[in-house]
C-alpha atoms as a PDB file:
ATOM      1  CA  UNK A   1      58.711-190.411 -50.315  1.00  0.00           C
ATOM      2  CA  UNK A   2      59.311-186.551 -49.569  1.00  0.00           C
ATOM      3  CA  UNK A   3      58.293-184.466 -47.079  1.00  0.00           C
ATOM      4  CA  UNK A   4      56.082-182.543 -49.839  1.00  0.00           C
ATOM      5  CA  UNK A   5      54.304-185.502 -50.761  1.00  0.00           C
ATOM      6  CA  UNK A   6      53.190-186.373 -47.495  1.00  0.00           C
ATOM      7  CA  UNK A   7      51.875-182.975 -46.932  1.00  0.00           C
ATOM      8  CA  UNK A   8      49.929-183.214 -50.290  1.00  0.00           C
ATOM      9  CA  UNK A   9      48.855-186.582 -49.155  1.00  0.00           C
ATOM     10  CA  UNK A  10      47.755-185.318 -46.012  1.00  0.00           C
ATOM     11  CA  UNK A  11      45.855-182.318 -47.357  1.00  0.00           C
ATOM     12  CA  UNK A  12      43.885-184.394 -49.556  1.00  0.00           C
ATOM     13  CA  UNK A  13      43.001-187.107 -46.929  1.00  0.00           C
ATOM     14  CA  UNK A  14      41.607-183.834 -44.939  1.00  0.00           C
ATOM     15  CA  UNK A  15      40.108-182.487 -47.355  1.00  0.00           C
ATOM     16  CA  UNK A  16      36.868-184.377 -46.393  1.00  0.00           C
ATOM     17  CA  UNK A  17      37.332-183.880 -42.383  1.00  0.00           C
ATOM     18  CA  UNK A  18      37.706-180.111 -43.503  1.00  0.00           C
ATOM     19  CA  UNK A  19      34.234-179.961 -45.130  1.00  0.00           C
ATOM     20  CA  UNK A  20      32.319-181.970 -42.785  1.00  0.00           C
ATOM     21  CA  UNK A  21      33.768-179.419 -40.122  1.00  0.00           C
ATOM     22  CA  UNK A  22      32.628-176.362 -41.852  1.00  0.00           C
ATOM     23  CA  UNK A  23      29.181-178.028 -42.108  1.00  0.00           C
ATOM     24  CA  UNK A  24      29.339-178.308 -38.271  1.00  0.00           C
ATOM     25  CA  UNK A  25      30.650-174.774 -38.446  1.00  0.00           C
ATOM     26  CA  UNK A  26      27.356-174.034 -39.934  1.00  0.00           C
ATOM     27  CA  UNK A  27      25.034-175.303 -37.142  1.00  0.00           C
ATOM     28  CA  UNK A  28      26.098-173.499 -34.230  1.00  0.00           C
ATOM     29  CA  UNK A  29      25.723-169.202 -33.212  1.00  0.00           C
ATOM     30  CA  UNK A  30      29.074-169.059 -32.657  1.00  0.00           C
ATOM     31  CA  UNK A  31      32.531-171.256 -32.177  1.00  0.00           C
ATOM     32  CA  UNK A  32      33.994-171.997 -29.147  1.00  0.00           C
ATOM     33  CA  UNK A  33      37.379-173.584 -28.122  1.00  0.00           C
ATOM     34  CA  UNK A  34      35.626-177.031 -27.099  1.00  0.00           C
ATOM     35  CA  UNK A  35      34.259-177.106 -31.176  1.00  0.00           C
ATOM     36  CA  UNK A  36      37.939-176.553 -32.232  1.00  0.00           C
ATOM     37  CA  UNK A  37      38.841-179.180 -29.966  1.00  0.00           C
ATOM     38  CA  UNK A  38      36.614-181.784 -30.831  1.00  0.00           C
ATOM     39  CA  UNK A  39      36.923-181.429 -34.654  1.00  0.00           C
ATOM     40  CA  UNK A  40      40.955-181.231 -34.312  1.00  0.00           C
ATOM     41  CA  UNK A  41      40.550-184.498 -31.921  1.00  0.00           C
ATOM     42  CA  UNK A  42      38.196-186.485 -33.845  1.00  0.00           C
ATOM     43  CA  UNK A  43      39.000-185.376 -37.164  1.00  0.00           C
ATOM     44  CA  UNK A  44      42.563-185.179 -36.886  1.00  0.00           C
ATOM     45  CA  UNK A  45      43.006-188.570 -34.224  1.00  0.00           C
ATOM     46  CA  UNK A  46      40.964-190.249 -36.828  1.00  0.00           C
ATOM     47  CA  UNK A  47      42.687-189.487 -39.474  1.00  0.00           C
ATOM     48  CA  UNK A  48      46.082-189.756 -38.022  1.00  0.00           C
ATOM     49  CA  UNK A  49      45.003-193.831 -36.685  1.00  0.00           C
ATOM     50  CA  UNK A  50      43.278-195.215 -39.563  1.00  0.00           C
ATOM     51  CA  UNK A  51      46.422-195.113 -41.665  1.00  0.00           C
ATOM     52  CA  UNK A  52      48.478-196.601 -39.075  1.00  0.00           C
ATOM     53  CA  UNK A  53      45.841-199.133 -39.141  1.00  0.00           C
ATOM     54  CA  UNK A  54      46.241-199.796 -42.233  1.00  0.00           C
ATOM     55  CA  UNK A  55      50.022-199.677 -42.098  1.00  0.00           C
ATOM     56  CA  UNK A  56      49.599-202.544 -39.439  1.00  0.00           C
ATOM     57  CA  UNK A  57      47.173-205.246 -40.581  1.00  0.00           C
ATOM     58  CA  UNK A  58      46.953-203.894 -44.274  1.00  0.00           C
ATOM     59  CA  UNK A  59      47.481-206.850 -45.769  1.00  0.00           C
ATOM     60  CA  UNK A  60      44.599-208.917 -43.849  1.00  0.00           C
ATOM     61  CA  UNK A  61      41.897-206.391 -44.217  1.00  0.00           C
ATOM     62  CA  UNK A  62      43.463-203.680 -46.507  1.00  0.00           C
ATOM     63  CA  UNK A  63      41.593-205.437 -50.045  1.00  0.00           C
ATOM     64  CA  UNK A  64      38.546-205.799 -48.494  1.00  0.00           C
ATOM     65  CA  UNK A  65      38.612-202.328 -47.505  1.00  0.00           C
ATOM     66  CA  UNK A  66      39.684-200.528 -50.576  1.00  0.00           C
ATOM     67  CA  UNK A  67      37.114-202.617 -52.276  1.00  0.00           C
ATOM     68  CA  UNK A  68      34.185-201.024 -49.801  1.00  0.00           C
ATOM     69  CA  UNK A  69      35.381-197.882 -48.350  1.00  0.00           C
ATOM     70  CA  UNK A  70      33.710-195.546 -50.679  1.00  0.00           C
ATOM     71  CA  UNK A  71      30.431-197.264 -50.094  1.00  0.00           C
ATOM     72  CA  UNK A  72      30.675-197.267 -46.659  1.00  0.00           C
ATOM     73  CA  UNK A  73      31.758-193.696 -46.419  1.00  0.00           C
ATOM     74  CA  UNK A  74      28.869-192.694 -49.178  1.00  0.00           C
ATOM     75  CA  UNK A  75      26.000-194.802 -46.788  1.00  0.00           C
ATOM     76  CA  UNK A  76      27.246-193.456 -43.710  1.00  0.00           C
ATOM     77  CA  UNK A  77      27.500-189.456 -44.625  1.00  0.00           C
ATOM     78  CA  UNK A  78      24.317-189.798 -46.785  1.00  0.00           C
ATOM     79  CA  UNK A  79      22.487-191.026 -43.772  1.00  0.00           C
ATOM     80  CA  UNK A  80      23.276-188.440 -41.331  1.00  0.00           C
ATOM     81  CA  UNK A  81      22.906-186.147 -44.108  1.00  0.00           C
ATOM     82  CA  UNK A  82      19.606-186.606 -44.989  1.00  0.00           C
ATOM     83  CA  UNK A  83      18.565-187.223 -41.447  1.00  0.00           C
ATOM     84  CA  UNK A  84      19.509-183.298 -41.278  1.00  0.00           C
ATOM     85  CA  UNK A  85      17.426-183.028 -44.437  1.00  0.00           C
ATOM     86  CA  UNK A  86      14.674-184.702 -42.234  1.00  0.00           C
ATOM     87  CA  UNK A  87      14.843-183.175 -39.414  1.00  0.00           C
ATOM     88  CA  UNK A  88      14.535-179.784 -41.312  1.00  0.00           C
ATOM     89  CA  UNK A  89      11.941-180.437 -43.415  1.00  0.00           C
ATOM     90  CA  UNK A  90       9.783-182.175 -40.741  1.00  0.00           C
ATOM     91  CA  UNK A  91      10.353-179.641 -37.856  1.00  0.00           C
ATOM     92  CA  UNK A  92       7.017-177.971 -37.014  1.00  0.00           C
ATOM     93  CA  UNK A  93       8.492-175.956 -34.328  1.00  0.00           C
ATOM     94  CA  UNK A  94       8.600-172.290 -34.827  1.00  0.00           C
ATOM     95  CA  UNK A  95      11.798-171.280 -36.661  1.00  0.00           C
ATOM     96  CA  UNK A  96      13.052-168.564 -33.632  1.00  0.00           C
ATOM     97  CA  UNK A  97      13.032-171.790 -31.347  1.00  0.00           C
ATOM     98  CA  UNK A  98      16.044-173.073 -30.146  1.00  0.00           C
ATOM     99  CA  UNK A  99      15.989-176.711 -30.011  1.00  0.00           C
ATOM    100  CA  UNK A 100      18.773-177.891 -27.396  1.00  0.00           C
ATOM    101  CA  UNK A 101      18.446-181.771 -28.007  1.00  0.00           C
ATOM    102  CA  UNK A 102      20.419-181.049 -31.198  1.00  0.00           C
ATOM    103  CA  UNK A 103      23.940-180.793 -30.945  1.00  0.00           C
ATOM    104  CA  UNK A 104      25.986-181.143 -33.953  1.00  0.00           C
ATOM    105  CA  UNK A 105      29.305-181.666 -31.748  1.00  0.00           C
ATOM    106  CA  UNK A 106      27.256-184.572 -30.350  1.00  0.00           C
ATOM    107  CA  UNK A 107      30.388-187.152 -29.418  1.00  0.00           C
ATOM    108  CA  UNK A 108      28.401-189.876 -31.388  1.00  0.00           C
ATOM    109  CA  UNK A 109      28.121-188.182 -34.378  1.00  0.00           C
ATOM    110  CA  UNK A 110      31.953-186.641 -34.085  1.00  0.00           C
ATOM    111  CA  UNK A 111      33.170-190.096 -33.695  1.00  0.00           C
ATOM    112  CA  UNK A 112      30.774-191.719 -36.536  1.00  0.00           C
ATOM    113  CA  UNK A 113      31.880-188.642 -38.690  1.00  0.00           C
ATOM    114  CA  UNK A 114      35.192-188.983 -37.969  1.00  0.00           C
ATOM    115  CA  UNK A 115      35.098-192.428 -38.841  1.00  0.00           C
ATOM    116  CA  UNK A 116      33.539-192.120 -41.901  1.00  0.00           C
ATOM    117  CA  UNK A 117      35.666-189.486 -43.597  1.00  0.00           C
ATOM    118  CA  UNK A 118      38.640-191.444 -42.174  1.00  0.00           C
ATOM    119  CA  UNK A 119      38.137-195.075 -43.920  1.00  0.00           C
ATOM    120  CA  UNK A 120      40.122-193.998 -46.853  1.00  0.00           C
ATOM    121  CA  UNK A 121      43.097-193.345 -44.717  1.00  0.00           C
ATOM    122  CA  UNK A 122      43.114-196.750 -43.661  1.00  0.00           C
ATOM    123  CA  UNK A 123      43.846-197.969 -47.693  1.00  0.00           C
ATOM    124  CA  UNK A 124      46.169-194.763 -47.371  1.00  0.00           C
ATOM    125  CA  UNK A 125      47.807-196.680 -44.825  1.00  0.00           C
ATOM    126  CA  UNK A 126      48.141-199.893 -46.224  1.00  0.00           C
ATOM    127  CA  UNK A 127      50.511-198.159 -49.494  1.00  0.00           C
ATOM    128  CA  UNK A 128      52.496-196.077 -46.923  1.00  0.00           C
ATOM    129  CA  UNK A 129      55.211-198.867 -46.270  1.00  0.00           C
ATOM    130  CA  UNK A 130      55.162-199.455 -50.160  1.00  0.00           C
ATOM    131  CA  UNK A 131      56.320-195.578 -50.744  1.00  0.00           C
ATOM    132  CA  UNK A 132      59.171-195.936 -48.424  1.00  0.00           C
ATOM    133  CA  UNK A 133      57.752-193.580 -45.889  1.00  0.00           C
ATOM    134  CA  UNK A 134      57.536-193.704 -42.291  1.00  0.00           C
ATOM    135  CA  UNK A 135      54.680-195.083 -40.603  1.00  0.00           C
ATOM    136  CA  UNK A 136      54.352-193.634 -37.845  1.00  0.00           C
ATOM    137  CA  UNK A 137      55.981-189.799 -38.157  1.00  0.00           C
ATOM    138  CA  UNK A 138      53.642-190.267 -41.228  1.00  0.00           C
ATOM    139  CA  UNK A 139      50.543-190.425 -39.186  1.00  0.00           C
ATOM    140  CA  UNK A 140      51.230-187.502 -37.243  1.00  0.00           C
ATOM    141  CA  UNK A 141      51.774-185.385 -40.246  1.00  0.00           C
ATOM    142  CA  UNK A 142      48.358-186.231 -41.878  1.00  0.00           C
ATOM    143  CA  UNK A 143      46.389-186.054 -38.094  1.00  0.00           C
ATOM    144  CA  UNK A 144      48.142-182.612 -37.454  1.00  0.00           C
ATOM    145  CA  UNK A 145      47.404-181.377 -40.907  1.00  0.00           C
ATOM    146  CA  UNK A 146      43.398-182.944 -40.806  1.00  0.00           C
ATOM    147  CA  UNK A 147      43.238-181.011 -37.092  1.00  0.00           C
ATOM    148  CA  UNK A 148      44.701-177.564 -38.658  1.00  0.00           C
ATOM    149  CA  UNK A 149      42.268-177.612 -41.874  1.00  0.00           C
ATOM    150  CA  UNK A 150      39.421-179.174 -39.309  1.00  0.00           C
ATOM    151  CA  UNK A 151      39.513-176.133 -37.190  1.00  0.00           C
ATOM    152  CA  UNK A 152      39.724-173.351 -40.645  1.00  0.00           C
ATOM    153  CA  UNK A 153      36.957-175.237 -42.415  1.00  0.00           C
ATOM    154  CA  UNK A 154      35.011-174.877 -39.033  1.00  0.00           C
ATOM    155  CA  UNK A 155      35.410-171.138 -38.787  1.00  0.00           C
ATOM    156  CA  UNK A 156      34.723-170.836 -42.559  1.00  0.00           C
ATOM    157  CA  UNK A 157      31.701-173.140 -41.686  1.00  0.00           C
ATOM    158  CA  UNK A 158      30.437-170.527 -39.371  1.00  0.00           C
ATOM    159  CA  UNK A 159      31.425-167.806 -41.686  1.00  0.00           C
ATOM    160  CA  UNK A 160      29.272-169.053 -44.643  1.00  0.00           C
ATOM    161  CA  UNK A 161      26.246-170.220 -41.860  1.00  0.00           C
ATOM    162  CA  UNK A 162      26.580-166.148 -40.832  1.00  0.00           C
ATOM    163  CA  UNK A 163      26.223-165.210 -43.725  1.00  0.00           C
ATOM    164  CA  UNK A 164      23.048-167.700 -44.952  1.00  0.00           C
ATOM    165  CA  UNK A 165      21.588-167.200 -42.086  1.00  0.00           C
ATOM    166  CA  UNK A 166      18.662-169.689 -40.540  1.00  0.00           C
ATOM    167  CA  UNK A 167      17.963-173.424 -41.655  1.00  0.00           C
ATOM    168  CA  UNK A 168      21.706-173.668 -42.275  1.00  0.00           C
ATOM    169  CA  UNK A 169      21.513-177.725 -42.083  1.00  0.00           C
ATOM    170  CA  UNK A 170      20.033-177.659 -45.026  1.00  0.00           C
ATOM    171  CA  UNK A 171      23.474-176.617 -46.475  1.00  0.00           C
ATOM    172  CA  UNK A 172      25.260-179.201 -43.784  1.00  0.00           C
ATOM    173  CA  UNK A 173      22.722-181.761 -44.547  1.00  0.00           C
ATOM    174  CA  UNK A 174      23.636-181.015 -48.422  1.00  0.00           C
ATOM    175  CA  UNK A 175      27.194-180.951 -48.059  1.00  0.00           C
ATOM    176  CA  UNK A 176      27.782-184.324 -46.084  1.00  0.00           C
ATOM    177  CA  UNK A 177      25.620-185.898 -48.849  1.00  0.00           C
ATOM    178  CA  UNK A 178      27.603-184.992 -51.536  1.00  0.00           C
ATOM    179  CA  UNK A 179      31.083-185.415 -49.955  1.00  0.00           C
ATOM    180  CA  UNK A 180      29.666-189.113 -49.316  1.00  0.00           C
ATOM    181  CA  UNK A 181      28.120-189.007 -53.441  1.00  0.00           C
ATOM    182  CA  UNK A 182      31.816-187.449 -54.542  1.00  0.00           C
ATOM    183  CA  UNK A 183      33.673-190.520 -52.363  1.00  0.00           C
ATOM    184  CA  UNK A 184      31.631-192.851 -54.069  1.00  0.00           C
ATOM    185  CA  UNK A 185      31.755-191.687 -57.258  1.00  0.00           C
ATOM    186  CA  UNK A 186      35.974-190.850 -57.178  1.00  0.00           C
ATOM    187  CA  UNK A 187      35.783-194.719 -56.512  1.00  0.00           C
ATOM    188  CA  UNK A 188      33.759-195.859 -58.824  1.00  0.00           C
ATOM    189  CA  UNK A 189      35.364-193.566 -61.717  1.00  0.00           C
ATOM    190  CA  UNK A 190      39.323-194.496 -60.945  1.00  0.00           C
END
């Protein structure tokens, strides 16, 4: 396997990572270096690990997984997504309040975000040793690439909530829905 290929196999596993960080982009006034951090850490950790998961005990678990990730991953980012559906649509607060029990860098939702954009780096993992590449300088290509696109689709996140303007997670909540619906259906259609 080339050096290109990884790259384009690394830009397409963070391709979801990217989006669900510009739908965090989206929730907050303005970015800060700890938001950068956290989606380059959990994005780009997760997605760096799962394919040396799957690289490692692929051939137990890697079936079962490929045969289940996209459901998983649709469940998971449909949930939180319409739970931000919810939560705007059932808020009878006034709209200039500031609600501070609702942080979209919450480290539980990073790390079941991260997780859940990440399962389909673990199958990723599984064919690496199959292509001839290296495992583990592998990994750190796609995690360093899911970081870098993690922290632009953040900041175009913001961009795009700045220029919406209020009840942007209805546009977050909408977008992690259908990234889950477009994992699922990818699957379903290959």
């Amino acid at each position: 396997m080339t050096w290109f290929s990884l790259l384009l196999i690394a830009l397409g596993l963070a391709a979801d990572a990217t989006a669900v960080s510009a739908a965090r982009g989206l929730a907050v006034p303005a970015i800060t270096a700890r938001h950068c951090a956290l989606v380059a850490v959990f994005f780009g950790g997760s997605q760096g690990v799962m394919p040396l998961v799957g690289g490692l005990v692929g051939g137990l678990i890697g079936p079962f997984v490929a045969a289940v990730d996209h459901w998983i991953a649709f469940i998971v980012l449909g949930a939180i997504g319409g739970k931000m559906l919810w939560e705007v649509w059932s808020d009878d607060d006034d709209d200039d309040a500031v609600d501070a029990t609702k942080d979209p860098f919450d480290l539980r939702l990073m790390a079941v975000l991260a997780v859940a954009t990440s399962i389909d780096a673990l199958a990723v993992g599984v064919t690496l040793p199959m292509l001839g590449a290296p495992l583990v300088s592998s990994c750190l290509v796609i995690a360093l690439v899911t970081a870098l696109a993690s922290i632009v689709g953040l900041f175009a996140g913001r961009w795009a909530g700045a220029a919406v303007g209020r009840r942007v997670d209805v546009l977050g909540g909408l977008a992690l829905i259908g990234i889950g619906t477009k994992i699922l259906v990818e699957h379903l259609t290959a």
